[in-house]
C-alpha atoms as a PDB file:
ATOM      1  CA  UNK A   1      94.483-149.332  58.973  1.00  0.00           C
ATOM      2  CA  UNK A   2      91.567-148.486  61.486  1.00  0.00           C
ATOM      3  CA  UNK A   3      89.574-150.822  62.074  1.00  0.00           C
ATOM      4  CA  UNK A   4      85.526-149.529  61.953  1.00  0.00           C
ATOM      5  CA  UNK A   5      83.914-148.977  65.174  1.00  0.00           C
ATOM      6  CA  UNK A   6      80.668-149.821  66.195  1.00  0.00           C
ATOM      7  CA  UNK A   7      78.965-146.906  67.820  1.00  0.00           C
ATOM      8  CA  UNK A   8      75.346-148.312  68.168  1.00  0.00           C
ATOM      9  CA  UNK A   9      73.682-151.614  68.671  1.00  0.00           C
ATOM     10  CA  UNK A  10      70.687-153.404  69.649  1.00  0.00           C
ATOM     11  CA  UNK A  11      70.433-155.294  73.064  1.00  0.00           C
ATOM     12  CA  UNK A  12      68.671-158.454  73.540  1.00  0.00           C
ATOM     13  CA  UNK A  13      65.462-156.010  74.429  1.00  0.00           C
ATOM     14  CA  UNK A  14      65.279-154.141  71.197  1.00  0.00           C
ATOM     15  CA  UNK A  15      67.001-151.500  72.808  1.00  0.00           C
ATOM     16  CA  UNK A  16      69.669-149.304  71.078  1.00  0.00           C
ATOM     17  CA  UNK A  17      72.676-148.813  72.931  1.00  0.00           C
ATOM     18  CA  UNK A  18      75.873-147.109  72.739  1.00  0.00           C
ATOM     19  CA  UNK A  19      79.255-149.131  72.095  1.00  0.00           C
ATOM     20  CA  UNK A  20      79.037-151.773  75.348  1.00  0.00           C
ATOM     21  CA  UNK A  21      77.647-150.027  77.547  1.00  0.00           C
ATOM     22  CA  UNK A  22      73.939-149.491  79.126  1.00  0.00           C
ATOM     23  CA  UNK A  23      73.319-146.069  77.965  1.00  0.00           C
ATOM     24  CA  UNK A  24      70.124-145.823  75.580  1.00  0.00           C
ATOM     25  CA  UNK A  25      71.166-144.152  72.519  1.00  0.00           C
ATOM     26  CA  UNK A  26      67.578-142.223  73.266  1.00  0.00           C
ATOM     27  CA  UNK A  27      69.315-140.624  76.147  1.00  0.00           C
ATOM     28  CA  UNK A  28      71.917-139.211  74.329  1.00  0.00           C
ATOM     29  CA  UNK A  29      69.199-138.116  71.250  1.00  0.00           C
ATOM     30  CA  UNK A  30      66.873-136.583  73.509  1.00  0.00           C
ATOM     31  CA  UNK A  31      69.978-133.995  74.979  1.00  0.00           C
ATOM     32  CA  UNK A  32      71.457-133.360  71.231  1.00  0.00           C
ATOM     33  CA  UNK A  33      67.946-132.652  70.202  1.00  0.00           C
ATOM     34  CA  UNK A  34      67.522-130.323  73.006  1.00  0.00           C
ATOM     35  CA  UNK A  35      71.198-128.722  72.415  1.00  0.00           C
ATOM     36  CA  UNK A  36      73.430-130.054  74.573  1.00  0.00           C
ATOM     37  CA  UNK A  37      76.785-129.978  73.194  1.00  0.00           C
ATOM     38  CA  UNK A  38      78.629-133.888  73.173  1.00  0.00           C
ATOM     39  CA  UNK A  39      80.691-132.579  75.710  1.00  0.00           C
ATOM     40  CA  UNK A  40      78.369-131.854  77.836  1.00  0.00           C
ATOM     41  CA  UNK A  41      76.816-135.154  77.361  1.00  0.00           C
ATOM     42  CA  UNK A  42      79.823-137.046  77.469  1.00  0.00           C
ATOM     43  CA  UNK A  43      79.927-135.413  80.902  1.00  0.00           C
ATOM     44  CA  UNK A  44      76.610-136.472  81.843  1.00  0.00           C
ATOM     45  CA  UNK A  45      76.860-140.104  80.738  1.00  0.00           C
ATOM     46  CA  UNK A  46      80.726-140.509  81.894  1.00  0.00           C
ATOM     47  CA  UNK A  47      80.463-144.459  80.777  1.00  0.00           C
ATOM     48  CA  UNK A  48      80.921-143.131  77.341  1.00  0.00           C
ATOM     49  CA  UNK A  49      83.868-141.752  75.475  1.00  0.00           C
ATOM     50  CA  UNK A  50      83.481-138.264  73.208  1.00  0.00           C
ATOM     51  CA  UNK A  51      83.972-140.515  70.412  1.00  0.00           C
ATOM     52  CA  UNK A  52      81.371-142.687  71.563  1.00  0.00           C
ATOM     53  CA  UNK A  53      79.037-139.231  72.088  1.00  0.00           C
ATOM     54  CA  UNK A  54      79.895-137.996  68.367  1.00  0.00           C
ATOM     55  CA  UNK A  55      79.056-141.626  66.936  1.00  0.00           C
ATOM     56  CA  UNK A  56      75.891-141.925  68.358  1.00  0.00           C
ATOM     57  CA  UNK A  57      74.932-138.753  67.017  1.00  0.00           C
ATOM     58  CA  UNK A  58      76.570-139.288  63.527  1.00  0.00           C
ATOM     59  CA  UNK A  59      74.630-142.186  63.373  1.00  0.00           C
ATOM     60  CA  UNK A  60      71.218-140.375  64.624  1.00  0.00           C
ATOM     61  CA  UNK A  61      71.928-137.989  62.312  1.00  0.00           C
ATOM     62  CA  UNK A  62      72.244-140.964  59.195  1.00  0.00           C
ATOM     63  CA  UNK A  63      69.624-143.407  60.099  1.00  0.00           C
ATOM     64  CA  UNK A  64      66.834-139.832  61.273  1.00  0.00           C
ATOM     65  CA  UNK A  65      63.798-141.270  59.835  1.00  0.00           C
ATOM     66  CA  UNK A  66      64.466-145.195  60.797  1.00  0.00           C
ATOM     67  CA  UNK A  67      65.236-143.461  64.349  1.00  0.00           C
ATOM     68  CA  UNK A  68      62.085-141.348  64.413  1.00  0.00           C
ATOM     69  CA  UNK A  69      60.143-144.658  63.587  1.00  0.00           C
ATOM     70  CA  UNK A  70      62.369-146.243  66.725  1.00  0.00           C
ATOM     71  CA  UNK A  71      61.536-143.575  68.905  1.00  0.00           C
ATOM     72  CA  UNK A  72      58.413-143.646  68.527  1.00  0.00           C
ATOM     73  CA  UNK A  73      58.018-146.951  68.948  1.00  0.00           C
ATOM     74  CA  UNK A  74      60.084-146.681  72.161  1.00  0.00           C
ATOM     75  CA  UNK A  75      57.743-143.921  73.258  1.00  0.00           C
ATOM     76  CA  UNK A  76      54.785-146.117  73.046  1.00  0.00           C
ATOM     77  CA  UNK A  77      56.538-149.034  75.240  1.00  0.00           C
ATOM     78  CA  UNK A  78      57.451-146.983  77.752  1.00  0.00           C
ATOM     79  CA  UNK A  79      53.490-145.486  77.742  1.00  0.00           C
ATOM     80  CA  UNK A  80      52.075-148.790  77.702  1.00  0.00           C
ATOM     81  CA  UNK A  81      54.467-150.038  80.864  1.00  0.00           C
ATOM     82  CA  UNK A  82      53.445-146.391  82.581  1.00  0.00           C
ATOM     83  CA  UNK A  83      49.533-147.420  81.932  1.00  0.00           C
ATOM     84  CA  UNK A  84      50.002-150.890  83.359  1.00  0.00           C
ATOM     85  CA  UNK A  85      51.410-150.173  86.241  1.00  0.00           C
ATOM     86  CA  UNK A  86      49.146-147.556  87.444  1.00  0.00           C
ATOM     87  CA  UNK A  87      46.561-150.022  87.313  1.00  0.00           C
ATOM     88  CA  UNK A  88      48.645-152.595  88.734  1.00  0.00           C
ATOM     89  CA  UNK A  89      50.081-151.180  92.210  1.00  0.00           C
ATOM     90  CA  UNK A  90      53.129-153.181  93.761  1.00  0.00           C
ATOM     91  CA  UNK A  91      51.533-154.417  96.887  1.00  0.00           C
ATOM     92  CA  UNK A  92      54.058-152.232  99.204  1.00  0.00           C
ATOM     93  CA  UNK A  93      52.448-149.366  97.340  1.00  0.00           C
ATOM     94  CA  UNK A  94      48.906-150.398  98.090  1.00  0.00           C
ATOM     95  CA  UNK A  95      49.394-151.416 101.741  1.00  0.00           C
ATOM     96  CA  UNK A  96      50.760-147.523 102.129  1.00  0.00           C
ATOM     97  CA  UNK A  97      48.303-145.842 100.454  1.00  0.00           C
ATOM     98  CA  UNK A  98      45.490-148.179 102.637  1.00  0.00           C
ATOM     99  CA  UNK A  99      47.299-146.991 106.077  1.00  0.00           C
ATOM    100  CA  UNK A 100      47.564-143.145 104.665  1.00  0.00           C
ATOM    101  CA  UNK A 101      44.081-143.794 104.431  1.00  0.00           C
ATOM    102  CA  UNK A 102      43.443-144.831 107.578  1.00  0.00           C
ATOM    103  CA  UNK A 103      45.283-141.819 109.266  1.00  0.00           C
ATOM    104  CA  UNK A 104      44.258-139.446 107.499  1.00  0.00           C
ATOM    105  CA  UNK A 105      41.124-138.669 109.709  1.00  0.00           C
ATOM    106  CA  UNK A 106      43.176-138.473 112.799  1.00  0.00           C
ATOM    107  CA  UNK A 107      44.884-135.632 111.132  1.00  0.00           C
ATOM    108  CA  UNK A 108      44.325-132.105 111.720  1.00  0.00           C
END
């Protein structure tokens, strides 16, 4: 007999993932909800298998609500990173913007 394959877990993040590798099962959510067929994201995300595709979306399509909650949740990390580092610019980043700066009134 089969044994029963694990589709989706959770990293040592929080993060749901699909089978072992690195592909957010949010990824492959976000194309099914937009109507990508799983071939077409199996082609997009070739680290996965089809089967791999169709579990992760059998098991979007089991756990909806508990993934809505996740989602949103993950949508609120992700803003929260995006606010903090606007206001925190990487050094590189500042030391450009300063010598745009300071050519831009040579420019005509």
């Amino acid at each position: 007999m089969n044994e029963e394959r694990q589709y989706v877990r959770v990293d040592e993040y929080g993060v749901m993932r699909i089978g072992n590798s690195r592909v957010m099962l949010d990824s492959i959510v976000a194309g099914f909800e937009h109507g990508y067929s799983p071939e077409t994201l199996q082609q997009q995300y070739p680290a996965l298998s089809l089967e791999e595709v169709y579990g992760a979306i059998t098991y979007y399509l089991a756990h909806r609500d508990a993934m809505h909650t996740y989602l949103k949740q993950q949508d609120e990390l992700w803003e929260a990173w995006r606010a903090r580092s606007t206001s925190q610019s990487h050094p590189v980043v500042a030391r450009l913007r300063t010598l745009r700066a300071a050519d831009a009134p040579t420019q005509t």
